[in-house]
C-alpha atoms as a PDB file:
ATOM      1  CA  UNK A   1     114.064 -64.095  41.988  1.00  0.00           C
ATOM      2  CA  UNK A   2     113.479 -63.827  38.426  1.00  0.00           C
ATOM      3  CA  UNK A   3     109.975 -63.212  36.966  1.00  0.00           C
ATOM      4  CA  UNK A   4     109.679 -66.192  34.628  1.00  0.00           C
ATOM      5  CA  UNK A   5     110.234 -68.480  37.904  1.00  0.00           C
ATOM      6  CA  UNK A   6     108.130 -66.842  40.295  1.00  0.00           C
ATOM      7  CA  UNK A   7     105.596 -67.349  37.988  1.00  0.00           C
ATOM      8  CA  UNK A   8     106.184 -70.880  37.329  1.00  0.00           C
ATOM      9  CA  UNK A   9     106.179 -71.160  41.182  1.00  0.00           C
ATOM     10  CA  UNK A  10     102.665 -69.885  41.336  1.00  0.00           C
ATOM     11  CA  UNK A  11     101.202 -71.790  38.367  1.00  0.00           C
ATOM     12  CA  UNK A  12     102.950 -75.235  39.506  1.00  0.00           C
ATOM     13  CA  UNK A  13     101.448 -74.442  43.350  1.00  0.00           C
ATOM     14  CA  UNK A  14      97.961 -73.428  41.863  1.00  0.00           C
ATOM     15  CA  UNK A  15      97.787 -76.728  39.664  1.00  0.00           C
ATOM     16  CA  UNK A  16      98.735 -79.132  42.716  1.00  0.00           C
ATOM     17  CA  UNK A  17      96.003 -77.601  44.674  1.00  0.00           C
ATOM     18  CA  UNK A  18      93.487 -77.569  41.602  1.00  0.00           C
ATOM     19  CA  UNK A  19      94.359 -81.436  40.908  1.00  0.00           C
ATOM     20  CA  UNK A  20      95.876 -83.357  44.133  1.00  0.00           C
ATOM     21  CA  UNK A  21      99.133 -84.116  41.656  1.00  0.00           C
ATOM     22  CA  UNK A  22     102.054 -85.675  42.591  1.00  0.00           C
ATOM     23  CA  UNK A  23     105.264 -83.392  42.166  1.00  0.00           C
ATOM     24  CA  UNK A  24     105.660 -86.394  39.449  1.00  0.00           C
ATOM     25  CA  UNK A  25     102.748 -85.547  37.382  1.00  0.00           C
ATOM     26  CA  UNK A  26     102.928 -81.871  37.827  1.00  0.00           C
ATOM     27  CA  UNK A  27     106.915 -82.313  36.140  1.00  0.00           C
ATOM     28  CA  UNK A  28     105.380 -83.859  33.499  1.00  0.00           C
ATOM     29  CA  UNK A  29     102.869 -81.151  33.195  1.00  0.00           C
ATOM     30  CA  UNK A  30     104.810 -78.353  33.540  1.00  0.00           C
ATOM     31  CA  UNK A  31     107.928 -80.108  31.495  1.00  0.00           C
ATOM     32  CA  UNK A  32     110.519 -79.416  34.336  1.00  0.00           C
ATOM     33  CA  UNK A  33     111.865 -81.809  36.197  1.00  0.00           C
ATOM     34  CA  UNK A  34     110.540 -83.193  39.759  1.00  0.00           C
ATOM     35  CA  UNK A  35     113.435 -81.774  41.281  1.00  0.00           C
ATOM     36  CA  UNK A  36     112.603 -78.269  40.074  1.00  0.00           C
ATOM     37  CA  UNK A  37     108.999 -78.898  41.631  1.00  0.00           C
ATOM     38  CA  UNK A  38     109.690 -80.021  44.787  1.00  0.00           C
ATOM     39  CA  UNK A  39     112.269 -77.139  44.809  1.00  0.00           C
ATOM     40  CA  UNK A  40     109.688 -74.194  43.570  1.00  0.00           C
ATOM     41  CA  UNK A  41     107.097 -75.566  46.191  1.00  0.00           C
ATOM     42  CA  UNK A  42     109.276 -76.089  49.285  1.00  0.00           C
ATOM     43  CA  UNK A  43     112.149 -73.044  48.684  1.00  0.00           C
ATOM     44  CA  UNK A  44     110.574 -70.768  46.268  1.00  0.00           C
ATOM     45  CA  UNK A  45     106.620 -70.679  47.297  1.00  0.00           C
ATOM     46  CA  UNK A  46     106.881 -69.721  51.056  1.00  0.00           C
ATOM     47  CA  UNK A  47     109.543 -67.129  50.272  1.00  0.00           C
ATOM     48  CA  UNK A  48     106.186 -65.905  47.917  1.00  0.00           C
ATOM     49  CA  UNK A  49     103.303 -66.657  49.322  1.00  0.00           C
ATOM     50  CA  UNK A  50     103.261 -68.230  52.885  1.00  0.00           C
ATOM     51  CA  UNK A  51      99.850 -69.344  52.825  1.00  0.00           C
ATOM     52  CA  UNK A  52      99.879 -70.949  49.793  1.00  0.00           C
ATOM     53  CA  UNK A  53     102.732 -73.047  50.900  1.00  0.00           C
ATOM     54  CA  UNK A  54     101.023 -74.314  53.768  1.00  0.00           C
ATOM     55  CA  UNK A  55      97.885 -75.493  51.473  1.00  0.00           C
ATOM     56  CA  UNK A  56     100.247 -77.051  48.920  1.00  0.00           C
ATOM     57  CA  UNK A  57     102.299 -78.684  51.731  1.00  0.00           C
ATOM     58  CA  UNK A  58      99.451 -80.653  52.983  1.00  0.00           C
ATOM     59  CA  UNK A  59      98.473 -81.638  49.948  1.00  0.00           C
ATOM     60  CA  UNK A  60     101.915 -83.040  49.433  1.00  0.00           C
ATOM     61  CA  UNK A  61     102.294 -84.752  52.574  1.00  0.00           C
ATOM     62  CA  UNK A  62      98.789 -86.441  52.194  1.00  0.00           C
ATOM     63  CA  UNK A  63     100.477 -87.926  48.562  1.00  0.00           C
ATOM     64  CA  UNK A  64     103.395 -88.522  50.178  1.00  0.00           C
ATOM     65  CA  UNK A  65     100.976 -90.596  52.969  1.00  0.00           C
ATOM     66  CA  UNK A  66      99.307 -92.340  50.022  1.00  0.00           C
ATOM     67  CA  UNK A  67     102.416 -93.317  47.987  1.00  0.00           C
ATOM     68  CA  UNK A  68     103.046 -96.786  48.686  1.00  0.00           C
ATOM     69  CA  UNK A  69      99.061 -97.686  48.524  1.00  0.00           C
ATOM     70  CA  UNK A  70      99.402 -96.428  44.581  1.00  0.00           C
ATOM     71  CA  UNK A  71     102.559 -98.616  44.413  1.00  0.00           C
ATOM     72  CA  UNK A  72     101.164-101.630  45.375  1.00  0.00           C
ATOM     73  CA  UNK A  73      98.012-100.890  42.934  1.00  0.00           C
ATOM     74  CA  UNK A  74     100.942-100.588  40.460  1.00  0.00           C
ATOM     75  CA  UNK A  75     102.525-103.542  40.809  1.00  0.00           C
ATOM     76  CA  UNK A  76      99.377-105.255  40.811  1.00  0.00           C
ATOM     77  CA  UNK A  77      97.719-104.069  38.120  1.00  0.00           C
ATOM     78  CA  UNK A  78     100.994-105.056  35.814  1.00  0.00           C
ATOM     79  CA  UNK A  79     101.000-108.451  36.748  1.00  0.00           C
ATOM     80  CA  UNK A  80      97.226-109.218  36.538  1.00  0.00           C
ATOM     81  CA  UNK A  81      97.958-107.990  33.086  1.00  0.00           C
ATOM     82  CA  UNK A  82     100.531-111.246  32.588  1.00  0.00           C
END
């Protein structure tokens, strides 16, 4: 694994845990796509750092658990606005 991307794996792991984001928001932080995200976190990290992994994955899976509650909030919100 190249250098630049292992560390891109660590910084995009270390912000998730530092901030709850979504692989969404950390994309946009980062300026990579979601894909790439998702892919450094769930391929590259444990391949890295095993124990990191398992703190990011939980942090992912409690987003993923909370995903259609920010939805709805969403939708709501926009057509209040109407």
């Amino acid at each position: 694994m190249q250098e630049y991307i292992r560390k891109r794996v660590l910084e995009v792991s270390n912000y998730i845990l530092e901030s709850s984001s979504t692989v969404r928001q950390t994309a946009n932080v980062f300026g990579v796509s979601k894909s790439t995200v998702h892919k450094d976190v769930t391929e590259r990290l444990p391949l890295i750092n095993e124990k990191l992994a398992i703190q990011v994955k939980t942090v992912l899976d409690l987003n993923k658990a909370e995903r259609h509650i920010r939805g709805g909030e969403a939708t709501r919100k926009k057509y209040q606005e109407n």
